[in-house]
C-alpha atoms as a PDB file:
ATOM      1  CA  UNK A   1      78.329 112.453 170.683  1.00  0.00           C
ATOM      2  CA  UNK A   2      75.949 113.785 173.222  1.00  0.00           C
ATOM      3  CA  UNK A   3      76.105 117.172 171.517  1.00  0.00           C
ATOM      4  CA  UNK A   4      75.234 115.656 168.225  1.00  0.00           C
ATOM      5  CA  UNK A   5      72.018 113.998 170.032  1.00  0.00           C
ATOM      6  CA  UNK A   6      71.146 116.755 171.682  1.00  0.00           C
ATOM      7  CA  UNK A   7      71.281 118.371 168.315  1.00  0.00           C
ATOM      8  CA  UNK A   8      69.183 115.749 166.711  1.00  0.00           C
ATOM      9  CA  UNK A   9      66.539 116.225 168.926  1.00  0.00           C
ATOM     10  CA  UNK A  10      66.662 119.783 169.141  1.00  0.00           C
ATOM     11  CA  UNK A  11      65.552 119.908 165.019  1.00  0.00           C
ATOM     12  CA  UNK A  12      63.392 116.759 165.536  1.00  0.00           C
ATOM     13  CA  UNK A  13      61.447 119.123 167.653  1.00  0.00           C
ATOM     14  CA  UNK A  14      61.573 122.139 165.672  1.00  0.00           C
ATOM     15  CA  UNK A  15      60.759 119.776 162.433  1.00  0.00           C
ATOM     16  CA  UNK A  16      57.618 118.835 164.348  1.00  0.00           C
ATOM     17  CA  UNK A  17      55.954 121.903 164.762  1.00  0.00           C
ATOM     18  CA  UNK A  18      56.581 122.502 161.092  1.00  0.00           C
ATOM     19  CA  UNK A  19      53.078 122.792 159.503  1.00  0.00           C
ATOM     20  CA  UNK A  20      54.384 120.689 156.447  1.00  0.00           C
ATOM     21  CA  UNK A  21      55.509 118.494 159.088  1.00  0.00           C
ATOM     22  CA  UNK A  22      52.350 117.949 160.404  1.00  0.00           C
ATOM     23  CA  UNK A  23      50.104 117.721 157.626  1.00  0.00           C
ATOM     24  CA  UNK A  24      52.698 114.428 156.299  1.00  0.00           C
ATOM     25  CA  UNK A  25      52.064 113.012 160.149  1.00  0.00           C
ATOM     26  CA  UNK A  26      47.996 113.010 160.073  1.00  0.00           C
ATOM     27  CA  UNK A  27      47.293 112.259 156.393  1.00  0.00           C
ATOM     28  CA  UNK A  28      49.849 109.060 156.889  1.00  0.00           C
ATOM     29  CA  UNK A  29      46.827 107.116 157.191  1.00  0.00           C
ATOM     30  CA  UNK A  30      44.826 108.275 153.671  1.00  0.00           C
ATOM     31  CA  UNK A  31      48.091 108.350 151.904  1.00  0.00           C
ATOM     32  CA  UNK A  32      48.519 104.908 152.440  1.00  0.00           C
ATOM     33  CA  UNK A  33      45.032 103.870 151.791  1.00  0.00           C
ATOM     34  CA  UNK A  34      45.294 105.593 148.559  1.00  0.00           C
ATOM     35  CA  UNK A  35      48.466 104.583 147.841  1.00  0.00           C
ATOM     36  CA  UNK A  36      47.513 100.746 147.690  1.00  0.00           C
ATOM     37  CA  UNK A  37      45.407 101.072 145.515  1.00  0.00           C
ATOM     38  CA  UNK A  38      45.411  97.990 142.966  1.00  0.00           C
ATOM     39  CA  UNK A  39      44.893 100.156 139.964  1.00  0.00           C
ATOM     40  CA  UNK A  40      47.753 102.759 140.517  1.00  0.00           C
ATOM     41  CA  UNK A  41      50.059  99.048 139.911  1.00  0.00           C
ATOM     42  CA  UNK A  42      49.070  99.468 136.465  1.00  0.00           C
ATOM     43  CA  UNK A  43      49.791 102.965 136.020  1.00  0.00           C
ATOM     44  CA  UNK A  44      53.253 102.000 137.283  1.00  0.00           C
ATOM     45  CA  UNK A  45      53.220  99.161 134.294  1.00  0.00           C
ATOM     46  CA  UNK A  46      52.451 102.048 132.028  1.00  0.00           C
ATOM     47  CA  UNK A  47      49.314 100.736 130.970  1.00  0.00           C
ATOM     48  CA  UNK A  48      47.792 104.283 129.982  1.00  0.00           C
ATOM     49  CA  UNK A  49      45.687 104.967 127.050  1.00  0.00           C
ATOM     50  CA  UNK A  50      44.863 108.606 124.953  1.00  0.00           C
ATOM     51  CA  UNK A  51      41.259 108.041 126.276  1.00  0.00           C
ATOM     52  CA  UNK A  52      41.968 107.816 129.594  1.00  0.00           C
ATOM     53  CA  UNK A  53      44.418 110.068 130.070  1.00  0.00           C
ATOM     54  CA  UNK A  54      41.974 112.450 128.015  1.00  0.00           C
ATOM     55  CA  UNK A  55      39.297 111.604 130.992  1.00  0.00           C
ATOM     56  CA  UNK A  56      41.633 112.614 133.495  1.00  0.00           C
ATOM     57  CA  UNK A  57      42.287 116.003 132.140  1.00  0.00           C
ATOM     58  CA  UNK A  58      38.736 116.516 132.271  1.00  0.00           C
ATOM     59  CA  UNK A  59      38.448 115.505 136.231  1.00  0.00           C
ATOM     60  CA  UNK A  60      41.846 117.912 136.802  1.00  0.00           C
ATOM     61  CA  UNK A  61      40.983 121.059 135.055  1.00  0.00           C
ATOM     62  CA  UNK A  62      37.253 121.688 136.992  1.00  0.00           C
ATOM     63  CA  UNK A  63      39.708 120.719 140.029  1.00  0.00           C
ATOM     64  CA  UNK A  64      42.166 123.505 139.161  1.00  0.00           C
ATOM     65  CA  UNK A  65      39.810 125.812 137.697  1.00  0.00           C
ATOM     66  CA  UNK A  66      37.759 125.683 141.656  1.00  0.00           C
ATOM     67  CA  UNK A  67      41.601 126.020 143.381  1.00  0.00           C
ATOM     68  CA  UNK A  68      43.125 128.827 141.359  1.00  0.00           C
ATOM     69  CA  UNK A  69      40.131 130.751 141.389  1.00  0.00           C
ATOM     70  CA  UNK A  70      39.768 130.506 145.099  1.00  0.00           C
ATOM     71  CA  UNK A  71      43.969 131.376 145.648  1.00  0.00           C
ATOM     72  CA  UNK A  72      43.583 134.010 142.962  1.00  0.00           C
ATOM     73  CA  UNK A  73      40.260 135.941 145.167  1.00  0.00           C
ATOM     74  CA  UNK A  74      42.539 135.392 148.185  1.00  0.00           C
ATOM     75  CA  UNK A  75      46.446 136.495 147.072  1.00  0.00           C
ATOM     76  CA  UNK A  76      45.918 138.972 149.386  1.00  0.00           C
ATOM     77  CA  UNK A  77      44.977 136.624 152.338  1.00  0.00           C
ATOM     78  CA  UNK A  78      47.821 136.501 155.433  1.00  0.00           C
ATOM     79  CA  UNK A  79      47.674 133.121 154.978  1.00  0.00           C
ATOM     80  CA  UNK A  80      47.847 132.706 151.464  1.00  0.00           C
ATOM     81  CA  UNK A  81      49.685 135.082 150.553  1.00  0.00           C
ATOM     82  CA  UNK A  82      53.517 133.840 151.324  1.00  0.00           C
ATOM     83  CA  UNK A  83      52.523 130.318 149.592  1.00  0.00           C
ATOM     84  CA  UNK A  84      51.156 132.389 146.151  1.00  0.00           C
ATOM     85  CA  UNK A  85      53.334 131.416 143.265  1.00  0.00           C
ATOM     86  CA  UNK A  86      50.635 131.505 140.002  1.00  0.00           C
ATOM     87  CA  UNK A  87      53.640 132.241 137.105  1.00  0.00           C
ATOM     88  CA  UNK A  88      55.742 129.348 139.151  1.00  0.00           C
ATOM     89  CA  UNK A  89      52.993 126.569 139.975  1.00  0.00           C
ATOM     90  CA  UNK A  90      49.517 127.572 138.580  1.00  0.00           C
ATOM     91  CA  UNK A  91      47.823 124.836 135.805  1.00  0.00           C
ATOM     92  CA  UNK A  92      45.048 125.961 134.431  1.00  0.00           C
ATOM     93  CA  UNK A  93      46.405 126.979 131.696  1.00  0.00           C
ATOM     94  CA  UNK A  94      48.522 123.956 131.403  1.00  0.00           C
ATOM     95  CA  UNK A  95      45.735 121.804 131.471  1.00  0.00           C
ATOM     96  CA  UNK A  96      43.577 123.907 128.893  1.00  0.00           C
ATOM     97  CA  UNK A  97      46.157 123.670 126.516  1.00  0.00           C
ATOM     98  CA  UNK A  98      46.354 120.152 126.569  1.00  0.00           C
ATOM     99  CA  UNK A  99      42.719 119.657 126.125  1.00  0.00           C
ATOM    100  CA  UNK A 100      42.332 121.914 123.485  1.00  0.00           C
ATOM    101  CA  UNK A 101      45.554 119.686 121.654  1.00  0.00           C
ATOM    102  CA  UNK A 102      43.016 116.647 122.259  1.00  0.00           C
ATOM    103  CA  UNK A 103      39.741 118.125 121.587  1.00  0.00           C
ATOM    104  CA  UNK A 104      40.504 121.360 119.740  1.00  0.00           C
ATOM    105  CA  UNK A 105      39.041 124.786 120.455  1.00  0.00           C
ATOM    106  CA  UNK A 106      35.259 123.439 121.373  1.00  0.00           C
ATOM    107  CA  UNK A 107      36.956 121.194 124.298  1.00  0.00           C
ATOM    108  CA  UNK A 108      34.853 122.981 127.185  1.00  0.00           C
ATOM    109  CA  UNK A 109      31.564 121.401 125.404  1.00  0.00           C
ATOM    110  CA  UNK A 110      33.264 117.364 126.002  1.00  0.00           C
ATOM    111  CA  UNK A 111      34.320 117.810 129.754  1.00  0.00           C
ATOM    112  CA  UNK A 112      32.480 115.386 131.787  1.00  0.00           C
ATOM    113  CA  UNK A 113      33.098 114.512 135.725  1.00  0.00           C
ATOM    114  CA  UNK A 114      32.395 112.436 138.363  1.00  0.00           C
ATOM    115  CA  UNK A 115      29.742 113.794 140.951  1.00  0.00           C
ATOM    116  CA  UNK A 116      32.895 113.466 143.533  1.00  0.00           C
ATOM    117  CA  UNK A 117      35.136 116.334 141.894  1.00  0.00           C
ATOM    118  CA  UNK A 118      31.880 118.397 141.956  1.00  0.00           C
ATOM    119  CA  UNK A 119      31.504 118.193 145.700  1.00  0.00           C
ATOM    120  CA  UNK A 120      35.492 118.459 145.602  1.00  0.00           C
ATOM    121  CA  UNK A 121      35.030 121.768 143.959  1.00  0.00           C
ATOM    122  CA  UNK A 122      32.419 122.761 145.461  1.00  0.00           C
ATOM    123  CA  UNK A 123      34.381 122.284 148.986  1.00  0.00           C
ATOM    124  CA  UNK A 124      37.256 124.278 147.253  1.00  0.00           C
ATOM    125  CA  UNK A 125      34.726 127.403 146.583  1.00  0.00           C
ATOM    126  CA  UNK A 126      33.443 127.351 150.237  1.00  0.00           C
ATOM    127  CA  UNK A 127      36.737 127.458 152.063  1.00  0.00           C
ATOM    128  CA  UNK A 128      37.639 130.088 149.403  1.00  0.00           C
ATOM    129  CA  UNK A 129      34.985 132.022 151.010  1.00  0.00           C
ATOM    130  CA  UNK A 130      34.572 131.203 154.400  1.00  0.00           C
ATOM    131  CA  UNK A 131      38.188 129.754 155.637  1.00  0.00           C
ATOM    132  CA  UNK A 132      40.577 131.264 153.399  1.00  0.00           C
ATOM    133  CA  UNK A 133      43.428 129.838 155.588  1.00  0.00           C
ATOM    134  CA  UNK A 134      42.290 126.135 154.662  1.00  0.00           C
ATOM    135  CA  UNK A 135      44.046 126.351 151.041  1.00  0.00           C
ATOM    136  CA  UNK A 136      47.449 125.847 153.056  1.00  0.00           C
ATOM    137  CA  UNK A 137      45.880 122.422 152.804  1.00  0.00           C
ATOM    138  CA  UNK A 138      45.100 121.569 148.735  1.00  0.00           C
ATOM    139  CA  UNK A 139      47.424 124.121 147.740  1.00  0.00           C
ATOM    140  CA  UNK A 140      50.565 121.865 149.410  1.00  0.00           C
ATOM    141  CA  UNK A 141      48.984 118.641 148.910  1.00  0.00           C
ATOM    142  CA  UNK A 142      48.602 119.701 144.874  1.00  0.00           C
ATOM    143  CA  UNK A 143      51.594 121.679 143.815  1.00  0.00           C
ATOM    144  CA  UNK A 144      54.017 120.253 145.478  1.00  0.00           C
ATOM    145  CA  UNK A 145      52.877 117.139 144.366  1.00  0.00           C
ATOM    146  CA  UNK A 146      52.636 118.248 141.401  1.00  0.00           C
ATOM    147  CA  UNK A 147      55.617 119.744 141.179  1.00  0.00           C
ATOM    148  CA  UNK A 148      57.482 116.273 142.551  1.00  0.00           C
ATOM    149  CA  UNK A 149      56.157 113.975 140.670  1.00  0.00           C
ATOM    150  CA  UNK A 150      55.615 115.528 137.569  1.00  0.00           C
ATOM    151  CA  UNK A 151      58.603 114.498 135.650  1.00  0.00           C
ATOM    152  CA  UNK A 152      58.428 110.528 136.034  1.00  0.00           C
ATOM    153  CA  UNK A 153      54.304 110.764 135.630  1.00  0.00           C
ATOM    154  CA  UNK A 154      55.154 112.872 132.173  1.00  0.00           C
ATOM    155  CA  UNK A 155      57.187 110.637 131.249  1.00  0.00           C
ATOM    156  CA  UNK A 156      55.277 107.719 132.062  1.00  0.00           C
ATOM    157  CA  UNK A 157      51.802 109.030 130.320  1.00  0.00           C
ATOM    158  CA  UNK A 158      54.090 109.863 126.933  1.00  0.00           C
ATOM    159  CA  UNK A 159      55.712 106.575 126.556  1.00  0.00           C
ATOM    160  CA  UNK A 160      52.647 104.784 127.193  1.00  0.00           C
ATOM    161  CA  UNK A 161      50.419 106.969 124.820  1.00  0.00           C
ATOM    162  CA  UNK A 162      53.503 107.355 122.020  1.00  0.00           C
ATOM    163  CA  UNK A 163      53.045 111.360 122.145  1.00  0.00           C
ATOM    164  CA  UNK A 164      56.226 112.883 121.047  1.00  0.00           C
ATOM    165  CA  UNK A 165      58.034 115.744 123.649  1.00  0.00           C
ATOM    166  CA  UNK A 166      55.390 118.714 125.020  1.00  0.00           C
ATOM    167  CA  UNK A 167      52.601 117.081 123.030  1.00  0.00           C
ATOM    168  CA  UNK A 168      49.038 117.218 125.607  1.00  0.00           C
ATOM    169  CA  UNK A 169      51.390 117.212 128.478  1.00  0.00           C
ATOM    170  CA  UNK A 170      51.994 120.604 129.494  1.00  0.00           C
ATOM    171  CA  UNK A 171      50.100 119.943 132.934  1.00  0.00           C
ATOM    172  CA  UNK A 172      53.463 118.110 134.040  1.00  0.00           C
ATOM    173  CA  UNK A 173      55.933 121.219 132.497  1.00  0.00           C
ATOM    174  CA  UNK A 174      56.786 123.770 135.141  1.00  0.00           C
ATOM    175  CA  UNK A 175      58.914 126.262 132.741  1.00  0.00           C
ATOM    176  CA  UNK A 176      58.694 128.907 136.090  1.00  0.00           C
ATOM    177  CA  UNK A 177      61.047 126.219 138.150  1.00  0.00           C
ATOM    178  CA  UNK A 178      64.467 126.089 137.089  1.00  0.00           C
ATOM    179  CA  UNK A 179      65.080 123.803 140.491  1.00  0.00           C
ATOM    180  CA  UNK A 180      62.229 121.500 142.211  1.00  0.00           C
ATOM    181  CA  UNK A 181      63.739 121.467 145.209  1.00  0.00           C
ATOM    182  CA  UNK A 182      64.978 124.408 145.685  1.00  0.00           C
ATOM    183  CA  UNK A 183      61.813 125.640 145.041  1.00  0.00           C
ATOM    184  CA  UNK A 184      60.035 123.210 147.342  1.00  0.00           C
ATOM    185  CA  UNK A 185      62.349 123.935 149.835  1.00  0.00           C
ATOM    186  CA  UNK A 186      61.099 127.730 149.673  1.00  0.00           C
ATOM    187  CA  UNK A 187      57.874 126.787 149.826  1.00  0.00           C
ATOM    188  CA  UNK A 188      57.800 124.574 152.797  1.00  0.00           C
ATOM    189  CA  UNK A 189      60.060 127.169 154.338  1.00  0.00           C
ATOM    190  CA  UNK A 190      56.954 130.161 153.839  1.00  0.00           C
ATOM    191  CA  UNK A 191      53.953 128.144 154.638  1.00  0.00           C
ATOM    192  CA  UNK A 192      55.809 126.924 157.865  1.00  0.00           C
ATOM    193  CA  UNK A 193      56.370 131.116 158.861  1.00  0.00           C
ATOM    194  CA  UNK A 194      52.197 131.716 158.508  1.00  0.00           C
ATOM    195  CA  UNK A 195      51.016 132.610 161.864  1.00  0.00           C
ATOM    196  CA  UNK A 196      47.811 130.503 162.370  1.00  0.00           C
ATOM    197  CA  UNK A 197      46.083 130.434 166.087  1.00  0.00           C
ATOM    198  CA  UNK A 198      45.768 126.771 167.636  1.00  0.00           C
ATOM    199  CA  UNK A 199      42.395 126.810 165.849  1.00  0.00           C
ATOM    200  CA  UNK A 200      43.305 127.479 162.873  1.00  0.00           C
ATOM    201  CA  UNK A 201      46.130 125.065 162.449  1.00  0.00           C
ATOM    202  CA  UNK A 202      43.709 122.410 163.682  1.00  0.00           C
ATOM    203  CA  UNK A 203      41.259 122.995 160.814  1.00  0.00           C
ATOM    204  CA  UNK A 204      44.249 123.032 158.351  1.00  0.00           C
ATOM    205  CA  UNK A 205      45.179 119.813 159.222  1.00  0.00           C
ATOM    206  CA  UNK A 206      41.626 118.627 158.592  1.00  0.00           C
ATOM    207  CA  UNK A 207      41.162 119.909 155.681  1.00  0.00           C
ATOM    208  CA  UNK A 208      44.359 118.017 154.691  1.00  0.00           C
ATOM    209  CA  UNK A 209      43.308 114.892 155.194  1.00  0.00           C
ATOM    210  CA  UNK A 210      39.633 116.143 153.412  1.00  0.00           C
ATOM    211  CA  UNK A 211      41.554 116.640 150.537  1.00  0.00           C
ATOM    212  CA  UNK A 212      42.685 113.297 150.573  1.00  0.00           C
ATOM    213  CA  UNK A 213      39.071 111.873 150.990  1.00  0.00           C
ATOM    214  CA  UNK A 214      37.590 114.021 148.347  1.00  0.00           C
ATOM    215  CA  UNK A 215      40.375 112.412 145.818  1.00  0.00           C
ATOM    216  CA  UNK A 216      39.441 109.002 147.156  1.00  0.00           C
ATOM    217  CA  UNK A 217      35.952 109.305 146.921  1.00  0.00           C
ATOM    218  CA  UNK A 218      36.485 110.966 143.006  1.00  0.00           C
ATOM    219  CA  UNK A 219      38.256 107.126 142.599  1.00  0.00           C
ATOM    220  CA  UNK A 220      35.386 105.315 144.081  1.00  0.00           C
ATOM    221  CA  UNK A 221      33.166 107.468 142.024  1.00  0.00           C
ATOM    222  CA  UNK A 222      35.253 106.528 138.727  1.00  0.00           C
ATOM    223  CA  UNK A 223      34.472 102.550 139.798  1.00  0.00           C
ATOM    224  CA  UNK A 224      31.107 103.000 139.968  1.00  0.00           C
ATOM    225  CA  UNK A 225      30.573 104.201 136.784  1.00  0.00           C
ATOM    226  CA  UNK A 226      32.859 101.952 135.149  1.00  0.00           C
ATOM    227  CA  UNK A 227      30.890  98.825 137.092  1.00  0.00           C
ATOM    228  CA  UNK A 228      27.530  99.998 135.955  1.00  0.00           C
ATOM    229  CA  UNK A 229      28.794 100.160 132.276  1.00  0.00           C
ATOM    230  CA  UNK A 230      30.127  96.888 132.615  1.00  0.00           C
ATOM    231  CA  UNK A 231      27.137  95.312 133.424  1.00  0.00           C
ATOM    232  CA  UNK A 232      25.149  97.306 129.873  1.00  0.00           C
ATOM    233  CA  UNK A 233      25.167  95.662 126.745  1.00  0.00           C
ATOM    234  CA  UNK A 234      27.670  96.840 124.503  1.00  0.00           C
ATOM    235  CA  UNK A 235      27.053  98.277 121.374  1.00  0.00           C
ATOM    236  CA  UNK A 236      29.350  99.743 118.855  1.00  0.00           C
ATOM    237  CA  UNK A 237      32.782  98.201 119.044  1.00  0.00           C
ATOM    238  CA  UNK A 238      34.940  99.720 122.071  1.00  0.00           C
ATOM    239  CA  UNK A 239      37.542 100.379 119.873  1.00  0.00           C
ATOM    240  CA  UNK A 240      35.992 102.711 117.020  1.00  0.00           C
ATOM    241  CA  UNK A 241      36.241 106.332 117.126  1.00  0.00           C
ATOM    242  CA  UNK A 242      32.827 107.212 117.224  1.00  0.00           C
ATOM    243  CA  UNK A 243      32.094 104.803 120.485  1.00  0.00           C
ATOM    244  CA  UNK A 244      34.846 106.844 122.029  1.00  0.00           C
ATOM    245  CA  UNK A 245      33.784 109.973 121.405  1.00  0.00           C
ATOM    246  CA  UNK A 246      30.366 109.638 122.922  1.00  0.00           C
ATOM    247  CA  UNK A 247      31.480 107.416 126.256  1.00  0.00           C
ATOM    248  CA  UNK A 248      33.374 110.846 126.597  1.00  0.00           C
ATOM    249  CA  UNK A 249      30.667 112.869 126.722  1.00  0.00           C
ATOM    250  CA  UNK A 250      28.226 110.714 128.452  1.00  0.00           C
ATOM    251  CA  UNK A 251      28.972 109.652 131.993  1.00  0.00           C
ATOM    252  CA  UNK A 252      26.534 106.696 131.950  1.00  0.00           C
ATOM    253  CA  UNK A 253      28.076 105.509 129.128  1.00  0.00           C
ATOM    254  CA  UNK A 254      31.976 105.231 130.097  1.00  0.00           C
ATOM    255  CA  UNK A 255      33.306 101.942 128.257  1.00  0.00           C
ATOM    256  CA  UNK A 256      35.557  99.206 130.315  1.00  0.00           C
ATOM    257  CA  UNK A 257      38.251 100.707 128.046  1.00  0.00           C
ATOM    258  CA  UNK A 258      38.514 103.300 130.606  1.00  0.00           C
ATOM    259  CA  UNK A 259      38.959 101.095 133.211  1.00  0.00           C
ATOM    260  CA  UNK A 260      42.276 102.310 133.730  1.00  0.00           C
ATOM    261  CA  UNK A 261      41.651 105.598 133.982  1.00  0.00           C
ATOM    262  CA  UNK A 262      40.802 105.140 137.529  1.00  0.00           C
ATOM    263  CA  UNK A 263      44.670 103.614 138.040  1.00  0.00           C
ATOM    264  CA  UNK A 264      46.263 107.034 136.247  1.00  0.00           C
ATOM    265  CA  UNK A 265      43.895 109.099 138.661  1.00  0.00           C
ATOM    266  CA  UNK A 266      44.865 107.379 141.425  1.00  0.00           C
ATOM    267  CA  UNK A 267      48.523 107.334 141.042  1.00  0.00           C
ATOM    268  CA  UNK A 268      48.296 111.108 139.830  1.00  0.00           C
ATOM    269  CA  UNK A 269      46.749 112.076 143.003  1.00  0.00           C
ATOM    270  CA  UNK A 270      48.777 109.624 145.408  1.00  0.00           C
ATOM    271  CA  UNK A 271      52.233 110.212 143.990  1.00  0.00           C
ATOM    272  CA  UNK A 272      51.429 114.036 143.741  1.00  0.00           C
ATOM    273  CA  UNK A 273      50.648 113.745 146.781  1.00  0.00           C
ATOM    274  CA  UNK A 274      52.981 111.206 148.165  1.00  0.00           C
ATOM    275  CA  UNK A 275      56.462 112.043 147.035  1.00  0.00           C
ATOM    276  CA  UNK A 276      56.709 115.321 148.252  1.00  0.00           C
ATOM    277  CA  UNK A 277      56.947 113.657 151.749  1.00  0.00           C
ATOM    278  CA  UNK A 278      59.991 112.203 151.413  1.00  0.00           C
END
């Protein structure tokens, strides 16, 4: 019994100094701040329209396009490096298909974002450039997020939206996995072997709970827009084609039909970013 205890507390110990380990312990707070939100309840109803999730794609691929660019320019990096998987995790490509399905080839000329995931890119370029070692931080927080919650969010978004398998939802596929966690496993197992100096883990952990900030400020963003449209007068019918395809392109203009867009980006970012915890 005692050796069993002693045990325990021997990998208790060794699990805390575990960088993964650590970045769960100090973004406890923002995870659960984002994680009650109201709107991710109706995500979890599967209340989750074409338009919205079209929206979202939007918001994700400038996200991805700033993070794979920055872990692309930095493979190389001593601290990027060992957590570098592009043909296993990388989705920009992912996400490009799936707007092109929606939009078709002249999709990059309809992408329209909050001001939030501008300064959230824009953080992701700096650190690219200046603190290489702080991608430990959005790469773990988005991948294996990603990569956990993918399935039941895929599933989710294609029941609710009546797309048949692999249709505009190749952002949740991860062909390059055969095993999730296995895989996560591995990856926990080579971010926790980078050598970082006292400093250096410090600002990683900051920049963890940044990146959950910057995705709750991109919700608070969404809101805002969504109030000020509320309070416009209405013109063409919310539900005709046309009405939709110009809210899309003009952020002032977003229509309370994609009021629940906010809910999908929400529970996106705070199961992606939640269930690889447990």
């Amino acid at each position: 019994m005692a050796t069993e205890k002693m045990t325990q507390m021997t990998t208790e110990q060794m699990t805390d100094r575990d960088l993964s380990e650590q970045i769960k312990k100090v973004t406890k707070e923002s995870h659960v701040r984002a994680e009650n939100t109201k709107l991710m309840v109706s995500f979890q109803r599967g209340q989750v329209t074409l338009s919205q999730y079209k929206l979202l794609l939007c918001s994700l691929y400038e996200i991805y396009q700033a993070l794979e660019e920055a872990m692309d320019r930095n493979s190389n990096h001593p601290a990027v490096a060992p957590i570098y998987f592009p043909a296993e995790l990388a989705r920009l490509k992912s996400i490009e298909a799936d707007l092109e399905y929606f939009y078709g080839q002249d999709w990059r000329l309809k992408i329209v974002v909050p001001a939030a995931t501008e300064r959230y890119c824009h953080r992701l370029r700096q650190i690219g450039k200046e603190n290489p070692e702080f991608l430990l931080a959005h790469a773990y927080t988005r991948y294996l997020g990603d990569l956990s919650g993918g399935q039941v969010l895929g599933r989710i978004a294609q029941k609710s939206m009546g797309l048949k398998s692999g249709e505009g939802l190749n952002f949740f596929a991860f062909p390059g996995v055969s095993s999730p966690n296995l895989f996560k496993q591995l990856y926990r197992s080579r971010m926790n072997s980078v050598e970082l100096t006292e400093e250096e883990k410090n600002g990683v952990l900051e920049e963890a709970v940044r990146a959950f900030e910057f995705n709750i400020q991109v919700f608070d963003d969404l809101q805002r827009m969504l109030s000020v449209s509320e309070n416009r007068p209405q013109d063409p019918s919310p539900n005709s084609k046309s009405y939709q395809d110009r809210t899309l392109q003009i952020p002032g203009s977003i229509s309370p039909l994609f009021r629940m867009v906010v809910g999908l980006f929400v529970a996106l970012a705070t199961v992606t970013m939640g269930i690889y915890v447990l």
